[in-house]
Structure formats: C-alpha cells, structure tokens
Protein backbone atom coordinates (compact mmCIF):
# COMPACT_ATOMS: atom_id res chain seq x y z
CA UNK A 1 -86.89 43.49 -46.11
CA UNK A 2 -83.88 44.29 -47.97
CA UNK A 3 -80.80 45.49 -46.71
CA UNK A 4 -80.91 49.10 -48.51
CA UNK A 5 -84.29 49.33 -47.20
CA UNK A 6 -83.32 48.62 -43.79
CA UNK A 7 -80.25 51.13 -44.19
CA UNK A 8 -82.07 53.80 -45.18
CA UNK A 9 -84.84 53.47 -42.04
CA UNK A 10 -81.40 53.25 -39.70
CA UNK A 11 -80.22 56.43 -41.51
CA UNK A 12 -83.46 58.32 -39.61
CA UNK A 13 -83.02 56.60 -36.16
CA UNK A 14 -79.40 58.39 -36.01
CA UNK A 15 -78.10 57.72 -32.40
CA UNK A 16 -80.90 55.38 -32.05
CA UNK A 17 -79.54 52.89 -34.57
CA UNK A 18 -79.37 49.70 -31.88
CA UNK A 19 -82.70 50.67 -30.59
CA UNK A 20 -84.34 49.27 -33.68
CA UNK A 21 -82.55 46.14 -33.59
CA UNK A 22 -83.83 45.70 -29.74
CA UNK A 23 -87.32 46.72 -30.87
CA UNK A 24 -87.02 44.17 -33.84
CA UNK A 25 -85.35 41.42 -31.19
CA UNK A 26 -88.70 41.87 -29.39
CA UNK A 27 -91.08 41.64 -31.66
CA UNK A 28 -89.79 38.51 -32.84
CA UNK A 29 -90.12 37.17 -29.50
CA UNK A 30 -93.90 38.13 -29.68
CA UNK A 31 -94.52 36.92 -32.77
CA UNK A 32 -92.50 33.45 -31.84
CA UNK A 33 -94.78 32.83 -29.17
CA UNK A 34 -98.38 34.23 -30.71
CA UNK A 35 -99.78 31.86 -33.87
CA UNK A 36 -102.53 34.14 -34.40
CA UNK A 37 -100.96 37.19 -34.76
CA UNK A 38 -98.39 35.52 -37.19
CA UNK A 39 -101.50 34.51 -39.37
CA UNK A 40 -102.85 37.87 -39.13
CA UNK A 41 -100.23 39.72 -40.26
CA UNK A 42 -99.60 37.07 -43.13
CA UNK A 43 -102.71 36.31 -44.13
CA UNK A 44 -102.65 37.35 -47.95
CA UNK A 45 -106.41 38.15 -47.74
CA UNK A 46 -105.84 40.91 -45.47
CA UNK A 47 -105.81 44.48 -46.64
CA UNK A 48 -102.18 46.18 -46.27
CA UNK A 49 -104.04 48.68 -44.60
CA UNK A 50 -105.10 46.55 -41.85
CA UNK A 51 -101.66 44.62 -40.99
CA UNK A 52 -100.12 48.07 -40.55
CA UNK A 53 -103.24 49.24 -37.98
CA UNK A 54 -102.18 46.02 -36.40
CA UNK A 55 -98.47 46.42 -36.63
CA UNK A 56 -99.57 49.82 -35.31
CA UNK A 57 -101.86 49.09 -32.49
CA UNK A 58 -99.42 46.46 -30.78
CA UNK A 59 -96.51 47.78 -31.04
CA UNK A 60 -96.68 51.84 -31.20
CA UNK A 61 -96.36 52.20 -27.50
CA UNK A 62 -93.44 50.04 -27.45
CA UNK A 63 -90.92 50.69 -30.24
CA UNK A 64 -89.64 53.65 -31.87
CA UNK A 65 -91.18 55.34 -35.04
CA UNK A 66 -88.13 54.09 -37.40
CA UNK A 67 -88.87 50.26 -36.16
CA UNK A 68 -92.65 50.77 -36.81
CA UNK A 69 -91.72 51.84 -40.42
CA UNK A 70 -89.77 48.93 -40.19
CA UNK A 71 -92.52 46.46 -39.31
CA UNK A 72 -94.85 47.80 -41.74
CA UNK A 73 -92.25 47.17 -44.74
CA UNK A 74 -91.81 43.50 -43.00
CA UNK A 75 -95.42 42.75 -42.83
CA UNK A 76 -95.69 44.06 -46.61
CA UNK A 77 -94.10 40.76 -48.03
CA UNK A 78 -95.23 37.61 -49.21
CA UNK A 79 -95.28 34.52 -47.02
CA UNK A 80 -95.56 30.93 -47.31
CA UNK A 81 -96.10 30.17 -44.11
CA UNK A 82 -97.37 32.17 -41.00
CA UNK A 83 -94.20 31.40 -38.81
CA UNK A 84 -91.93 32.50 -41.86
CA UNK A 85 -92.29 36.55 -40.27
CA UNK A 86 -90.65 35.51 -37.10
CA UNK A 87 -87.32 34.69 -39.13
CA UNK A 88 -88.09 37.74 -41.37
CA UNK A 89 -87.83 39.83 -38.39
CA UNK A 90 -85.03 38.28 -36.61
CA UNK A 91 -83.15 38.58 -40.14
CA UNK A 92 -83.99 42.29 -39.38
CA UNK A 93 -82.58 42.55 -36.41
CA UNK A 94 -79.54 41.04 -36.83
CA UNK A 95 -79.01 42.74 -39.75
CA UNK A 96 -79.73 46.44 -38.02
CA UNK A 97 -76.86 45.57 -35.98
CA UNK A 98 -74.50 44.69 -38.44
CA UNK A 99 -76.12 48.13 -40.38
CA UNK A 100 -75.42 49.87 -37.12
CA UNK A 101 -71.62 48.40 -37.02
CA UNK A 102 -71.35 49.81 -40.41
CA UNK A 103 -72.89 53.20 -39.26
CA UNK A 104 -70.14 53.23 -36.82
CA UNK A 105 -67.05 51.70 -39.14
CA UNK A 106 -66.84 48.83 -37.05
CA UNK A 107 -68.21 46.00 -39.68
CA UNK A 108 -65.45 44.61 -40.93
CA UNK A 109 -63.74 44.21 -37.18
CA UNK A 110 -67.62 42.87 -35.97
CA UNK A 111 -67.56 40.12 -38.68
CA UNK A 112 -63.76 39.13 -37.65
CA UNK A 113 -64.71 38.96 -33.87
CA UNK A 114 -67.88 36.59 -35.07
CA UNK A 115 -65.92 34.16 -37.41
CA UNK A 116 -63.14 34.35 -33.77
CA UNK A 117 -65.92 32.78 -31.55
CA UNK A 118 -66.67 30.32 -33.86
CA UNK A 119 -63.75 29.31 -34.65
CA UNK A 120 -62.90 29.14 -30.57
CA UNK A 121 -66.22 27.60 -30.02
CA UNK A 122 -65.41 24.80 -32.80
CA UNK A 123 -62.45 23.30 -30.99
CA UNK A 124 -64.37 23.98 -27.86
CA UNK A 125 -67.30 21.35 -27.91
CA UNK A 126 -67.80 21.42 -24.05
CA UNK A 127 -68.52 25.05 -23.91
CA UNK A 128 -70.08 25.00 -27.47
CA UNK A 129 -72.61 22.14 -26.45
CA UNK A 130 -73.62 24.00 -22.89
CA UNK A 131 -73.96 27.58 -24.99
CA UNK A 132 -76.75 25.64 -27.24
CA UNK A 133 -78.19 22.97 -25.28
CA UNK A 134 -81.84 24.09 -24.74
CA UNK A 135 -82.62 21.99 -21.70
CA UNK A 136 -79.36 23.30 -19.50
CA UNK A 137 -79.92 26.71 -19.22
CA UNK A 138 -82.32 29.31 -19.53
CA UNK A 139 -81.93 31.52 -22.85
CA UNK A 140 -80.54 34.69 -20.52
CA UNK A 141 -78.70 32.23 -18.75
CA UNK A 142 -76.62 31.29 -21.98
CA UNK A 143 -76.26 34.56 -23.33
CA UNK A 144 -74.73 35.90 -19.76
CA UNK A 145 -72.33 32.33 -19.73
CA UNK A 146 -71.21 33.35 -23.29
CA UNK A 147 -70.86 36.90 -22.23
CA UNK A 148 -68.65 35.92 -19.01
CA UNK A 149 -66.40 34.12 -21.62
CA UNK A 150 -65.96 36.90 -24.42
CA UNK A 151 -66.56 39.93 -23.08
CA UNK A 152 -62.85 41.10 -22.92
CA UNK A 153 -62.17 40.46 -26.47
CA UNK A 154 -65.98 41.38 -28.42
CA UNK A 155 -67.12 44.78 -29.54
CA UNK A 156 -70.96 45.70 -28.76
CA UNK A 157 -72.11 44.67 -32.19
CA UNK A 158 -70.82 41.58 -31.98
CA UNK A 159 -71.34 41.04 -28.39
CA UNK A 160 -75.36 41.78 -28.84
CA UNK A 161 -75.35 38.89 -31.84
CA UNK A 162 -73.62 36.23 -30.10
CA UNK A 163 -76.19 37.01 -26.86
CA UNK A 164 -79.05 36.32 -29.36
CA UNK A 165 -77.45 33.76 -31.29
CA UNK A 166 -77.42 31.35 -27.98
CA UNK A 167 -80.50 32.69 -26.66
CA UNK A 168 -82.46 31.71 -29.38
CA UNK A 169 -80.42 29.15 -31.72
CA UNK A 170 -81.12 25.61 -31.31
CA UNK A 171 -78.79 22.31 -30.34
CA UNK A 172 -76.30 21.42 -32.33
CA UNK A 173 -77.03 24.95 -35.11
CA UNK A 174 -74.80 27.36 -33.34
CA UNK A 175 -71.90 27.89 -35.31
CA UNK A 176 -73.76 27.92 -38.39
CA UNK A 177 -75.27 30.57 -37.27
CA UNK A 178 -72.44 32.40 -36.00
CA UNK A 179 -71.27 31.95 -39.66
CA UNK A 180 -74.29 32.74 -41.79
CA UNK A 181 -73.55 36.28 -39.36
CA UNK A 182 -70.07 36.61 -40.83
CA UNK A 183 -71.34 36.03 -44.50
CA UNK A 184 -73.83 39.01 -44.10
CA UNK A 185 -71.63 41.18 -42.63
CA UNK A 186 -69.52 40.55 -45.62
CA UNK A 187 -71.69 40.96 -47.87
CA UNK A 188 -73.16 44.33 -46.14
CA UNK A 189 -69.76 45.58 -47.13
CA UNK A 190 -69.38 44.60 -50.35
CA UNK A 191 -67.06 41.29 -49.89
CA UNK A 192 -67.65 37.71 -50.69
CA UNK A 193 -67.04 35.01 -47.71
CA UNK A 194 -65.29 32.24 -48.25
CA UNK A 195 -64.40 29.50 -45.42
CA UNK A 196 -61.15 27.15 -46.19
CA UNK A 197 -60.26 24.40 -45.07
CA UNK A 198 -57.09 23.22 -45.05
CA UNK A 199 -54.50 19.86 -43.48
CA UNK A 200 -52.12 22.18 -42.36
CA UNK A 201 -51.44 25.87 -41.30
CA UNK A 202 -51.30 28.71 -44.79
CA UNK A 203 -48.60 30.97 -44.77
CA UNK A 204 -49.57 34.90 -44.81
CA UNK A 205 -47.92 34.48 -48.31
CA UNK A 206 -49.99 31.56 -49.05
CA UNK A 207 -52.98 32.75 -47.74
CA UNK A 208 -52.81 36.43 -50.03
CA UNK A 209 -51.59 34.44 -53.10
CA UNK A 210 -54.88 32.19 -52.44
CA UNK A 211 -57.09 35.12 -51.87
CA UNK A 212 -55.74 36.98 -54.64
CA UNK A 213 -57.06 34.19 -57.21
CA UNK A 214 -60.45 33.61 -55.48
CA UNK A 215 -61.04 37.92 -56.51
CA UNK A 216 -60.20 36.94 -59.67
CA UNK A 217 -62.52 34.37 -60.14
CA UNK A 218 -65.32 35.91 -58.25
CA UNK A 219 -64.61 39.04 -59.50
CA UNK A 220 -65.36 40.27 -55.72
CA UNK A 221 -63.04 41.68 -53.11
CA UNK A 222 -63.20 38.33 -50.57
CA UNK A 223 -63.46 37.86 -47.04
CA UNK A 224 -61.40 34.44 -46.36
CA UNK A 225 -61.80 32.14 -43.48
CA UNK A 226 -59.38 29.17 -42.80
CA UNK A 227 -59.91 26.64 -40.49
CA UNK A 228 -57.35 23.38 -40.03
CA UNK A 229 -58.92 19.72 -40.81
CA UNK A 230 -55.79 17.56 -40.62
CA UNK A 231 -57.87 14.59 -41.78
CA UNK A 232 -57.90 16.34 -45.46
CA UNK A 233 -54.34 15.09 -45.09
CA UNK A 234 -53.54 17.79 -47.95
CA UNK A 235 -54.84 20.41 -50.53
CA UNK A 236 -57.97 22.60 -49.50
CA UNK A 237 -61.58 22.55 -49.34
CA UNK A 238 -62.98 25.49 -50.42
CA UNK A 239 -66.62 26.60 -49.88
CA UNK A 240 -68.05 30.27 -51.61
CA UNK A 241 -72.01 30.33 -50.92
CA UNK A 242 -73.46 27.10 -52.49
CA UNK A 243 -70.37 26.35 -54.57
CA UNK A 244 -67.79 24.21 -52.88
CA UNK A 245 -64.93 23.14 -54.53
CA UNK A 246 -62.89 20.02 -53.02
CA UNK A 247 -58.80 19.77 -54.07
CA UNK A 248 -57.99 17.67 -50.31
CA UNK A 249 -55.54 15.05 -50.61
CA UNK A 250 -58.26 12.76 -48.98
CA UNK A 251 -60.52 13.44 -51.42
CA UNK A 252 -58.35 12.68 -54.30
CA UNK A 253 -56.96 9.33 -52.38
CA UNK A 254 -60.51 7.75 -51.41
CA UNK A 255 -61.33 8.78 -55.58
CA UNK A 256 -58.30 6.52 -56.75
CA UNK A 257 -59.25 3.51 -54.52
CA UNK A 258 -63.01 3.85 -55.48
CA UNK A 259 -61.55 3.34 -59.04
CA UNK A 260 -59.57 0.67 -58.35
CA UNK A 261 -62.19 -1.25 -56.48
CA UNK A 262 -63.93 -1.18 -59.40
C-alpha cells in the first residue's frame, strides 16, 4: 500500500486518524499469529472478491470503515510469501502514524524525537539490550520500561512507534528500526535522510556547509543525522539509502598499508 493511498484513506477517518493505525497494529498481531489466514488472504488463486469478504467478515466488527478500506487495498497486492502481509500491514501502521503526525504538523519534530532515542539508546547498550531482549520481558512490559524512560521528552506519534518498535522488534534490530522510522518520516515529507558519521563533533557551520552540498548532489532538500565514531580517527562516513560513501581517515590509513603490504 502506498503512501498516497494510505493518505488519502486517513484524509476520511478525520479525528480518527490514530484509530487506523491501532486497527492496523492489531491486525498484524492476528495475522502474526494465524498461518492460515495469511495464506488465505495471499493465496493468488483466490478471487479479490473473496479476500475482501474475508477481510470483511473478521475484522468489520472490530475496526473502523477507513481501516477496512485499508485492508482490502493491503490484501489486493502481490505476495511472495504468506507471512510477507504481516510486514505489509505493520508498514501500514507505522506509516498511518507518521501520516497522522503530518495531519497534525508534527512530522518533522516526530522524526527528530525518533533519530533522539536512537541516538540515546546507541550509547546506552544496557537499556538498549533490556528494551529488545525477547526473553526478559514481556512485549507490554518493554514498551511501558521504554515509556517510563521517554515519556517527558516524546510527542504521541513518536511515543506510539517506539512502544511498537520494542514490543515487536527483535534482539539486537532495534535501532535499525528506530532508523528505517526516521527515513520514512523523511521521506513522507519530501526530504532525503542521510546518517553521518564523523571522529569528532561538526560545527553548526560545518554541519549547513555539509548539508548544503549533499542538496546539491541529491537534488533533494536533506534530513542529516550525525553521530560521533572516534575510531574513524578523521573525515566522514556518509550513508544516503544504499549509497554510502567512505572519506574516514581510517579508511584511507588501513588503504595505504594494504598497498604497502603488497
């Protein structure tokens, strides 16, 4: 489900914008823990017709008339593999509350409180490793630890995504998830994301010059994060999507005794 699709089925749901996203939240819990029902409603044999009287005969009672519509657009794709509709539709529900952030001209702020946490969470492993370790606590009993720890300093958007991100995100995957957040809210708004890594603190002046040439070359208005390696030693590492460009010091120094080596 695209992103304009989504945005226009949020545009009917009005006040009722985060409702969707909890509808969508549960029916990917469903769907996580019912095979058959993921095979039904993939199974490329199957009449459209008939997923969306299934679509329509679980989940009507439940969910509202926008998340149905949402469902049956979901259910329209093509799949290679059964399980592949229970990411689909957590997709969709993380991105009807970033849609619903933008609704409410909070997006930008919601992407800069995700990339906050992860950065936090990075130099944090303790807390990191007890927010994603499966066999410590109980999914609610993450999301309410990681709530007790933000709450003064998250919005609700982002607040609802990092609840689900450590309810449901395995060992050793949450801050990549926390990130691949970030890049979509960035992208819901028009932006590119780039993360940087650099050996020692930018200046602001730095930091605009450096930004200023990445919209040049992307032709994009970006959405920079920088994050301090001091093993680089010096220079940047620069990652945009699946490009990543590599200027460190360390990088450049481990090159030159490679050559020499022979």
């Amino acid at each position: 489900m695209t992103p304009e699709l989504l945005r226009e089925r949020l545009a009917q749901a009005g006040d009722e914008r985060m409702k969707v996203a909890e509808d969508l939240f549960g029916v990917a819990d469903f769907l996580r823990t019912n095979s058959s029902v993921q095979r039904a409603l993939t199974d490329p044999s199957r009449e459209q017709s008939d997923k969306d009287a299934l679509v329509d005969r679980l989940f009507a009672p439940v969910v509202s008339a926008v998340s149905i519509q949402c469902l049956h657009d979901l259910v329209a794709g093509h799949w290679s593999r059964p399980r592949d509709i229970v990411h689909a539709v957590e997709e969709a529900g993380c991105d009807a509350v970033l849609l619903s952030a933008q609704f409410d001209g909070v997006l930008e702020e919601t992407e800069a409180q995700l990339v906050a946490v992860s950065v936090f969470l990075q130099s944090h492993r303790d807390l990191r490793n007890e927010l994603s370790d499966l066999s410590a606590l109980s999914p609610k009993g993450r999301a309410d630890l990681a709530q007790s720890v933000f709450q003064s300093v998250l919005g609700q958007p982002s607040m609802r995504l990092l609840r689900r991100c450590v309810g449901r995100t395995s060992h050793g995957h949450l801050l990549g998830k926390l990130r691949e957040l970030a890049v979509r809210a960035a992208n819901l708004s028009g932006r590119r994301f780039v993360f940087v890594e650099s050996a020692h603190e930018l200046s602001d002046d730095q930091k605009m010059r450096l930004e200023k040439i990445l919209e040049t070359k992307l032709a994009s208005p970006v959405s920079a994060t920088y994050t301090l390696r001091p093993e680089l030693l010096g220079g940047l590492v620069i990652r945009m999507g699946t490009e990543r460009v590599d200027a460190s010091l360390a990088t450049r120094v481990g090159a030159l005794k490679r050559s020499i080596v022979g």
